[in-house]
N, C-alpha and C. Protein backbone atom coordinates (compact mmCIF):
# COMPACT_ATOMS: atom_id res chain seq x y z
N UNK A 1 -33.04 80.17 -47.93
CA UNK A 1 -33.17 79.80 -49.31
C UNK A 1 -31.84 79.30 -49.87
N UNK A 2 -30.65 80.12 -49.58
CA UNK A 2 -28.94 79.25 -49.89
C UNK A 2 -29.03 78.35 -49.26
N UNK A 3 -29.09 78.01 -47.66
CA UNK A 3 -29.09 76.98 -47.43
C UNK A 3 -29.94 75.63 -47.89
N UNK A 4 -31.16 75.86 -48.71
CA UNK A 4 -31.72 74.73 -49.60
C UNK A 4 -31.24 74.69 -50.20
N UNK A 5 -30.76 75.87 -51.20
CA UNK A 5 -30.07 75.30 -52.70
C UNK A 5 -28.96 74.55 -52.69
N UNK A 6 -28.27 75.04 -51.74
CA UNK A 6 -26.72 74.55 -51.42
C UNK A 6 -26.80 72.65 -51.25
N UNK A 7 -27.93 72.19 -50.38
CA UNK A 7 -28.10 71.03 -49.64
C UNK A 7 -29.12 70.53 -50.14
N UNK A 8 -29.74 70.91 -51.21
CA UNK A 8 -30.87 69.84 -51.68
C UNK A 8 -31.13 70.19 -53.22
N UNK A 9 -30.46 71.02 -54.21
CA UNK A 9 -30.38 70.75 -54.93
C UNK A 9 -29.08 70.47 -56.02
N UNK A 10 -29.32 70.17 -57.48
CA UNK A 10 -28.25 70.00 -58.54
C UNK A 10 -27.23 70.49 -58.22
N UNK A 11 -27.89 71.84 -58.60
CA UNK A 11 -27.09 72.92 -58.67
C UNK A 11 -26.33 73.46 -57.32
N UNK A 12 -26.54 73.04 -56.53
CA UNK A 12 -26.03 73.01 -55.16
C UNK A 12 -24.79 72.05 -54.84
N UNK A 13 -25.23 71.20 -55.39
CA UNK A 13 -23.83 69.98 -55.81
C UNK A 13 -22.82 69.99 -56.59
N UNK A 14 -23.43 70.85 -57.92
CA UNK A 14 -22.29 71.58 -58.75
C UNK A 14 -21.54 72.33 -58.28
N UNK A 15 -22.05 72.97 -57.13
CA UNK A 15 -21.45 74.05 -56.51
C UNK A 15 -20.19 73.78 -55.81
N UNK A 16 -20.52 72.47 -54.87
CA UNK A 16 -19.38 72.09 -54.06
C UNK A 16 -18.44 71.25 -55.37
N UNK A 17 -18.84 70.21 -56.09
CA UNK A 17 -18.24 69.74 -57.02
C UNK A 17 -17.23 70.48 -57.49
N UNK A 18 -17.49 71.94 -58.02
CA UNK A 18 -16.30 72.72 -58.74
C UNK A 18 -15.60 73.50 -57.76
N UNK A 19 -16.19 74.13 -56.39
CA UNK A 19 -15.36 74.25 -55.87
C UNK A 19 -14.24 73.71 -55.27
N UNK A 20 -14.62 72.18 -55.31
CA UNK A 20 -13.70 71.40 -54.77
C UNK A 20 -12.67 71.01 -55.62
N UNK A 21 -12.77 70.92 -57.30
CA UNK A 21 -12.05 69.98 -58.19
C UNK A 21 -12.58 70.23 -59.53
N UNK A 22 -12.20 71.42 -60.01
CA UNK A 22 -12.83 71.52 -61.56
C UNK A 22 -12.58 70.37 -62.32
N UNK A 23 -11.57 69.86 -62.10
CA UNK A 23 -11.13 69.01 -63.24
C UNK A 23 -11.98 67.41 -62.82
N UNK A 24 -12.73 67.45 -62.22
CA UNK A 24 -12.98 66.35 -61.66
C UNK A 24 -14.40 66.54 -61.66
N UNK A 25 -14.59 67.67 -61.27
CA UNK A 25 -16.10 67.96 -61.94
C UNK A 25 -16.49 68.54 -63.60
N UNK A 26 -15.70 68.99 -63.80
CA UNK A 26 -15.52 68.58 -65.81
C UNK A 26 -15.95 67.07 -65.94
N UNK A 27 -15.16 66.23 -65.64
CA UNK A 27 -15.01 64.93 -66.16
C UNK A 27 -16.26 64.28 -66.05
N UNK A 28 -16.90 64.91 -64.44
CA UNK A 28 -18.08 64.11 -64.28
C UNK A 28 -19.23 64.91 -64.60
N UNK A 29 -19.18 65.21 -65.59
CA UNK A 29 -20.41 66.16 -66.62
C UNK A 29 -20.89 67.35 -65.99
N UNK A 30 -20.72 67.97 -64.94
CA UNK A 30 -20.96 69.24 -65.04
C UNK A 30 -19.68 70.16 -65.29
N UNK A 31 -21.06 71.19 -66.37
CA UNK A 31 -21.09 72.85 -67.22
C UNK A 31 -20.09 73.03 -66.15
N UNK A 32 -18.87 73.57 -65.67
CA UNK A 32 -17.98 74.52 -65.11
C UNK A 32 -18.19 76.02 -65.54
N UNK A 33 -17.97 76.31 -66.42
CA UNK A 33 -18.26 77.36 -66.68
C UNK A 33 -19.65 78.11 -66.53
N UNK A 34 -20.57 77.55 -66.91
CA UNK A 34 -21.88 77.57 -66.45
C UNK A 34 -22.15 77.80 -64.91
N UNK A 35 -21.59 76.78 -64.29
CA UNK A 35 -22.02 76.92 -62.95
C UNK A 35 -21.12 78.12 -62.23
N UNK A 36 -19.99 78.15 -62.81
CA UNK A 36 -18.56 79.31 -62.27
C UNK A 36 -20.00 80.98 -62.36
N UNK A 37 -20.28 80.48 -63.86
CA UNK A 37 -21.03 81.89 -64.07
C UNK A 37 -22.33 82.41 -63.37
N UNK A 38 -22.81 81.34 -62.71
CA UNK A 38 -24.24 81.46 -62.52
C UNK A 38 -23.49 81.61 -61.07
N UNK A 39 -22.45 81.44 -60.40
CA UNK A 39 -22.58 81.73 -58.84
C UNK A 39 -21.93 82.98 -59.05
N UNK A 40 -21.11 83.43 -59.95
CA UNK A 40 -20.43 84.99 -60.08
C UNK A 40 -22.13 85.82 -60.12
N UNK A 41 -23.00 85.14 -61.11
CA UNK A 41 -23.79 86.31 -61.08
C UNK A 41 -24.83 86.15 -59.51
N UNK A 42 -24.77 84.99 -59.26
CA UNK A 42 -26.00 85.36 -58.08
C UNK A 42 -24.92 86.23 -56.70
N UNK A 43 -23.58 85.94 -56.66
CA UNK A 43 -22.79 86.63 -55.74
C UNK A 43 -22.70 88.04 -55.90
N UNK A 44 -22.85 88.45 -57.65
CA UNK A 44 -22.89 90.16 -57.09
C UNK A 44 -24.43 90.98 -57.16
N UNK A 45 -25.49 89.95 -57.71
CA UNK A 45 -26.53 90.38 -57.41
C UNK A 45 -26.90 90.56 -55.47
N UNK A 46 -26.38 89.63 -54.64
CA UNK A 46 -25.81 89.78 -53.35
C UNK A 46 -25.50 91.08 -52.93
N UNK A 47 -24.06 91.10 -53.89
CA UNK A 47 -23.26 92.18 -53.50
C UNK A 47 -24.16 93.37 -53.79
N UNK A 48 -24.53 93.60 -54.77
CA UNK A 48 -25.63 94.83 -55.14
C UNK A 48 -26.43 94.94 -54.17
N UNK A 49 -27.15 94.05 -53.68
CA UNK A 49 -28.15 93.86 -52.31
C UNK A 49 -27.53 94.93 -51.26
N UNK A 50 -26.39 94.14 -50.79
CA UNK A 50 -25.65 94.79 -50.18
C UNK A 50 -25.19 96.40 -49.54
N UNK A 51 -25.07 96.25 -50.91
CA UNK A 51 -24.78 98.09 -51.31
C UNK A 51 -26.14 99.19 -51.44
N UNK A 52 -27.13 98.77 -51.76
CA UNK A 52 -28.54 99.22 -51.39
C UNK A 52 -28.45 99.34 -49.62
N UNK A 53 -28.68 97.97 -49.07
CA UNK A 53 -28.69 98.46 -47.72
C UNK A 53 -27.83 98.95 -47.30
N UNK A 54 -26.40 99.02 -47.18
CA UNK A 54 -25.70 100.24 -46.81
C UNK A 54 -25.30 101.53 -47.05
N UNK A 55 -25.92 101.48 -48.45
CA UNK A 55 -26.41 103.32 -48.82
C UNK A 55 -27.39 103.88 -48.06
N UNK A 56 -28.66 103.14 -47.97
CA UNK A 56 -30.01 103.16 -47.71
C UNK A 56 -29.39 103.15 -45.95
N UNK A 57 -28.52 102.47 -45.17
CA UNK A 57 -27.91 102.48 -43.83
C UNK A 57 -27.16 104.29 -43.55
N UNK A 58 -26.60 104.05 -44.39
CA UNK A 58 -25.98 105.58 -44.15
C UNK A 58 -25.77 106.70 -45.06
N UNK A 59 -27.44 107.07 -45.58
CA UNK A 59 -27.97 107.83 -46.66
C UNK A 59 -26.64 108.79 -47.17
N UNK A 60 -25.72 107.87 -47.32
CA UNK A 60 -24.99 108.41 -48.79
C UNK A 60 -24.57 107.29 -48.95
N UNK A 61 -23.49 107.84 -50.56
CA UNK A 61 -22.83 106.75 -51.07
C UNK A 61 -21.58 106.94 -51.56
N UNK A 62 -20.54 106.01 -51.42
CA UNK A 62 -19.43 106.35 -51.76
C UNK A 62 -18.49 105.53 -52.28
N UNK A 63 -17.56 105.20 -52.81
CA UNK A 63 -16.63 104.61 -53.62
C UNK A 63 -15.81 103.40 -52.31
N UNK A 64 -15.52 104.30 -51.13
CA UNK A 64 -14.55 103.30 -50.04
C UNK A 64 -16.08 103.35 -48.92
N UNK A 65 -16.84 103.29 -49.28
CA UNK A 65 -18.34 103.07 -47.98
C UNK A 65 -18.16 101.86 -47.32
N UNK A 66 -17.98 100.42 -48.62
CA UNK A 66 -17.92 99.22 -47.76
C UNK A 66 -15.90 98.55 -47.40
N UNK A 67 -15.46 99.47 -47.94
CA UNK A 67 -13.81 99.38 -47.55
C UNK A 67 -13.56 98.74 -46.50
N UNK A 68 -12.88 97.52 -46.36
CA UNK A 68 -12.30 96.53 -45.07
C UNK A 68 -13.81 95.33 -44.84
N UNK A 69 -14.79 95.17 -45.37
CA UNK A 69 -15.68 94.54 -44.82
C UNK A 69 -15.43 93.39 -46.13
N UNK A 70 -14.47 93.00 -46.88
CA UNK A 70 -14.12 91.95 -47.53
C UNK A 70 -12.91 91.41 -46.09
N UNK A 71 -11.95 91.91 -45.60
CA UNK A 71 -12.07 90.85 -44.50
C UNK A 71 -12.69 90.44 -43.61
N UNK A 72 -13.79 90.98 -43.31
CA UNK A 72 -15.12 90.49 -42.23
C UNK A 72 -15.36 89.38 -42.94
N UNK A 73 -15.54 89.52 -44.37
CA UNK A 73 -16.37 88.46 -44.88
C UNK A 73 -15.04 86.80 -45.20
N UNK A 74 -14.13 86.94 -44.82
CA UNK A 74 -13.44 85.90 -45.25
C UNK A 74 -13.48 85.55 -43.77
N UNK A 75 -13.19 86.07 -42.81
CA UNK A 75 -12.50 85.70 -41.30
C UNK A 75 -13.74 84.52 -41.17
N UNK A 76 -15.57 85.68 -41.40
CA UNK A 76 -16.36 85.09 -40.90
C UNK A 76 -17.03 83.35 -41.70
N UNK A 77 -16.23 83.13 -43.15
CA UNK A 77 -16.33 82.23 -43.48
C UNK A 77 -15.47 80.77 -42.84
N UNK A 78 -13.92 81.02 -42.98
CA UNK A 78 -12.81 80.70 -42.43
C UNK A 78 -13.71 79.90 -41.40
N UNK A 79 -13.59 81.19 -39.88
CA UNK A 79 -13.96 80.46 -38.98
C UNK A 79 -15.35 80.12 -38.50
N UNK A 80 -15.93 79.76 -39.69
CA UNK A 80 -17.40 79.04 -39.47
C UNK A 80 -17.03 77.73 -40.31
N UNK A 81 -15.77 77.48 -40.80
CA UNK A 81 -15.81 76.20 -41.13
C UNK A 81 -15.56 75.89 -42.73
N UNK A 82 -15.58 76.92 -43.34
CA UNK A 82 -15.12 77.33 -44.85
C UNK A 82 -13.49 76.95 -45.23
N UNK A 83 -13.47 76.00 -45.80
CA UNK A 83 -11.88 75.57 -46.32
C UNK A 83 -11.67 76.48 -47.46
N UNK A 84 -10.22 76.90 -47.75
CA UNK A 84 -9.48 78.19 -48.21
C UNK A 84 -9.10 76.90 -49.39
N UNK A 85 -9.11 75.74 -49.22
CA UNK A 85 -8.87 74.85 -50.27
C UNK A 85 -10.21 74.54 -51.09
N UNK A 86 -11.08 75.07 -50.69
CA UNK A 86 -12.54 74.85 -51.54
C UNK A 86 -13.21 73.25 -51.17
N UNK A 87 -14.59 73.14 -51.48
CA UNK A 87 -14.99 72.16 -51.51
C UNK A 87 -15.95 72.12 -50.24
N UNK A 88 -15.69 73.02 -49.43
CA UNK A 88 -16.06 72.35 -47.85
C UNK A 88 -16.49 73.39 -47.63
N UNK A 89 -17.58 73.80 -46.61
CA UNK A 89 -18.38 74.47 -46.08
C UNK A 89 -19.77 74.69 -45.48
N UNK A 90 -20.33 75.24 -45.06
CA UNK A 90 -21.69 75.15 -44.87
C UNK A 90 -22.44 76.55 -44.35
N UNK A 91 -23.17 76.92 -44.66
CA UNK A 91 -24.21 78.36 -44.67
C UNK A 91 -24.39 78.41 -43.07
N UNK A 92 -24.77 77.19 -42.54
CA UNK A 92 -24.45 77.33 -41.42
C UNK A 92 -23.73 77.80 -40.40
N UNK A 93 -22.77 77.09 -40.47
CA UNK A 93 -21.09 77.70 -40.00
C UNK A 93 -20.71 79.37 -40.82
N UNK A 94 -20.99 79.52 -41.38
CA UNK A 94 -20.64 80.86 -42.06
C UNK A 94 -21.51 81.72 -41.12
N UNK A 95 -22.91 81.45 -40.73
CA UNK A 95 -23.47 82.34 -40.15
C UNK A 95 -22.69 82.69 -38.70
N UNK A 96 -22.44 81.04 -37.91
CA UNK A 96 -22.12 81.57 -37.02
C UNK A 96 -20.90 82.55 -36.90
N UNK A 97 -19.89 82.17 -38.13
CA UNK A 97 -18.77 83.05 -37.95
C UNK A 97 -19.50 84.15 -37.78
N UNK A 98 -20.02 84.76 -38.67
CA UNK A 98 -20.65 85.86 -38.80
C UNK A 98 -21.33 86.56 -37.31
N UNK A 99 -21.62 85.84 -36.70
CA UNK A 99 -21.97 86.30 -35.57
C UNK A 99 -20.66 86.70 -34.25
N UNK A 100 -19.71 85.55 -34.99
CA UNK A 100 -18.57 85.86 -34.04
C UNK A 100 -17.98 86.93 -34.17
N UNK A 101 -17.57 87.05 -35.82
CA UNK A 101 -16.59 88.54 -35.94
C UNK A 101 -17.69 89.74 -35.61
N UNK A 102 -18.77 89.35 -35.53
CA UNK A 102 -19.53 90.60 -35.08
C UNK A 102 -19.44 90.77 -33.53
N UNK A 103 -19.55 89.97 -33.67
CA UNK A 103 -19.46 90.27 -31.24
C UNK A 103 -18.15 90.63 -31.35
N UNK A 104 -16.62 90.21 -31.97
CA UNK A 104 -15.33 90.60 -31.55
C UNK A 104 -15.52 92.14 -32.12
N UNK A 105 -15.98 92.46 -33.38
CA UNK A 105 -16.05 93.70 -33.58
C UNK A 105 -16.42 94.62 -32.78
N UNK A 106 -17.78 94.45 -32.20
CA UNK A 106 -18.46 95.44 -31.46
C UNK A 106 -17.63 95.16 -30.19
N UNK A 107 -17.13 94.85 -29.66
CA UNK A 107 -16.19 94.24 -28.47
C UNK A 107 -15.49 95.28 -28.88
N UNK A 108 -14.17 95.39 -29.74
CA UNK A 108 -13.54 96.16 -29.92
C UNK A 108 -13.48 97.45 -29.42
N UNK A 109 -14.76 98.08 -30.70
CA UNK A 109 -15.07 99.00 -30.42
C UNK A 109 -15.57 99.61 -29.47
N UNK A 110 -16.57 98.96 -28.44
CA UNK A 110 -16.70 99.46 -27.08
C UNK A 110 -14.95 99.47 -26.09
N UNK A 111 -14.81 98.38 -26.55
CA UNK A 111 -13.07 98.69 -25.47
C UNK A 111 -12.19 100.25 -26.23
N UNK A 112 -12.60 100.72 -27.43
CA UNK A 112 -11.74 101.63 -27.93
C UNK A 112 -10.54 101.32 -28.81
N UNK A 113 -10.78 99.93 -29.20
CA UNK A 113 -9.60 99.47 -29.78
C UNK A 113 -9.26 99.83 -31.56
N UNK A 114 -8.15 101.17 -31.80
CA UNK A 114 -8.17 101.26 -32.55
C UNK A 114 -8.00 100.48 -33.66
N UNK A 115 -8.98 101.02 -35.10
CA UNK A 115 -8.99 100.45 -36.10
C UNK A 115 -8.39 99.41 -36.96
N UNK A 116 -6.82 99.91 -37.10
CA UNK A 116 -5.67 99.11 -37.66
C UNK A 116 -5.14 97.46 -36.39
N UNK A 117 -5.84 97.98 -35.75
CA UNK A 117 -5.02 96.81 -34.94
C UNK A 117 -6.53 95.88 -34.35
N UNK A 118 -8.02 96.18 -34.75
CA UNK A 118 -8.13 95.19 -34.93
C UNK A 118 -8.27 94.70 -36.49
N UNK A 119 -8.36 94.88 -37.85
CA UNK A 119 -7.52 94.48 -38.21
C UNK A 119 -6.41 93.55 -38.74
N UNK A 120 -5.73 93.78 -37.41
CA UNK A 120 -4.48 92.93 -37.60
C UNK A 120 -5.03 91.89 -36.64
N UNK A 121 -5.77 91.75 -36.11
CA UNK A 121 -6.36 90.57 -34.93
C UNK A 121 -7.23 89.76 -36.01
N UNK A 122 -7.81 90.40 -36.17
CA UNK A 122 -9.17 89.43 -37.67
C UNK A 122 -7.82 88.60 -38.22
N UNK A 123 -6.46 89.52 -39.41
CA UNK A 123 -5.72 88.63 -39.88
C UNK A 123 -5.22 88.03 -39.24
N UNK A 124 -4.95 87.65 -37.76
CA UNK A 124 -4.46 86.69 -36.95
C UNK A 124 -5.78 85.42 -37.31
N UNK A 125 -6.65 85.70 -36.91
CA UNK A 125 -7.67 84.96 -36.88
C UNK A 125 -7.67 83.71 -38.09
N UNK A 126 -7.37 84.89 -39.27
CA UNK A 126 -7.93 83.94 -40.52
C UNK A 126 -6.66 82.97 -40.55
N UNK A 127 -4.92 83.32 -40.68
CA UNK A 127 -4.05 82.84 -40.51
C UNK A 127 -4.55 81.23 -39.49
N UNK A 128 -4.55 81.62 -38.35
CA UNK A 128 -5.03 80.48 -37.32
C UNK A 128 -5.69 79.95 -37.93
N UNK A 129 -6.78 79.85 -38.58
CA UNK A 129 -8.00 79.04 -38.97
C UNK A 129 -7.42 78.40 -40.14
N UNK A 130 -6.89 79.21 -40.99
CA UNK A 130 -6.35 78.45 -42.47
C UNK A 130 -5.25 77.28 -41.69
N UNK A 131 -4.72 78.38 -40.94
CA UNK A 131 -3.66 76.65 -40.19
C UNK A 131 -3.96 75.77 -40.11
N UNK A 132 -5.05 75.48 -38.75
CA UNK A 132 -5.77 74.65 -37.98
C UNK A 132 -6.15 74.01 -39.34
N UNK A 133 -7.09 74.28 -40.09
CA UNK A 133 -7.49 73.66 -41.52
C UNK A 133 -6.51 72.71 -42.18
N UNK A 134 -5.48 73.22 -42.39
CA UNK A 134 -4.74 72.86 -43.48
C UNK A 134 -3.55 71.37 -42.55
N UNK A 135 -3.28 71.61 -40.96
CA UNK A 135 -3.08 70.89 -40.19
C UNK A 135 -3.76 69.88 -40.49
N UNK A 136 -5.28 69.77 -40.22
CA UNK A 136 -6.20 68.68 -39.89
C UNK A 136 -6.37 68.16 -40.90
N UNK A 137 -6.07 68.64 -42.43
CA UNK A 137 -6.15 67.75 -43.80
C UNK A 137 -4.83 67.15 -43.74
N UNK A 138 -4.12 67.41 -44.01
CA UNK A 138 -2.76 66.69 -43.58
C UNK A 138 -2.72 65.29 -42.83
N UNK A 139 -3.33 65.57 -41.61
CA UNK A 139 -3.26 64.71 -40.68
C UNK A 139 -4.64 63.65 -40.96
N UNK A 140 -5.28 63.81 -41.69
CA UNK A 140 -6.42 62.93 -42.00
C UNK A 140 -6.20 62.01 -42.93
N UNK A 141 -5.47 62.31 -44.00
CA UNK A 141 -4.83 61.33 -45.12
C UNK A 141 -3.89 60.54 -44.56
C-alpha cells in the first residue's frame, strides 16, 4: 500500500518533492507543512503499530523495549538505497535493507557476537553507505 502511494500518487510526489527541496517544493505549490504533517502523523501511527506488536511480541511493556532498533531502521534504509540528503529512495530497497540487517543481525547473534560491537559494525555500515552516496553525487554533477 506505501509502495502505491509513494509511486502513483499526489501525495506521493509531495513526498519526494519536500523531501528533496522544501524551498523548491514551496515554490511549486505544494502545502509543506501539510504534507511535513500528514507524513509525521502516518509515521507514528506506524510507530504505534509497532509498539502493539512488540508488546503483544513480548507480553510486557516498557519504556527502553524498542531501545537501539532506531539504528536498524536507518542502516536498513541507507543501505537499501535511501539518500541521507533526502529526495531519493524507494520502499523497495528499504525492504531489502531490511532483510539484510536482519540476516547480519541474526548472524551475529548465532556467532555470539556481543551486543556493543555489533553495533559499532551497523555504524560502520551506515558511515560506508552515506560515503559511497555522497561520493557518487559528487561525481555525477
Amino acid at each position: 500500500m506505501f509502495y502505491w502511494i509513494l509511486a502513483e500518487t499526489k501525495f506521493g510526489r509531495y513526498i519526494y518533492a519536500v523531501g528533496s527541496n522544501e524551498e523548491a517544493a514551496q515554490l511549486s505549490g505544494v502545502n509543506v507543512t501539510r504534507t511535513r504533517m500528514w507524513v509525521y502523523v502516518i509515521s507514528g501511527f506506524c510507530s504505534a503499530l509497532a509498539a502493539v506488536v512488540l508488546t503483544s511480541r513480548l507480553y510486557s511493556a516498557g519504556p527502553l523495549a524498542g531501545q537501539g532498533y532506531e539504528l536498524d531502521a536507518i542502516a536498513a534504509a541507507v543501505i537499501g538505497g535511501t539518500s541521507m540528503m533526502g529526495g531519493e529512495g524507494h520502499l523497495s530497497g528499504t525492504l531489502v535493507g531490511v532483510l539484510i540487517i536482519g540476516v547480519i543481525s541474526n548472524a551475529f547473534n548465532l556467532l555470539g557476537v556481543p551486543a556493543p560491537y555489533q553495533e559499532i559494525f551497523k555504524g560502520i555500515i551506515i558511515v560506508a553507505a552515506v560515503g559511497m552516496d555522497t561520493y557518487s553525487k559528487r561525481n555525477v554533477v
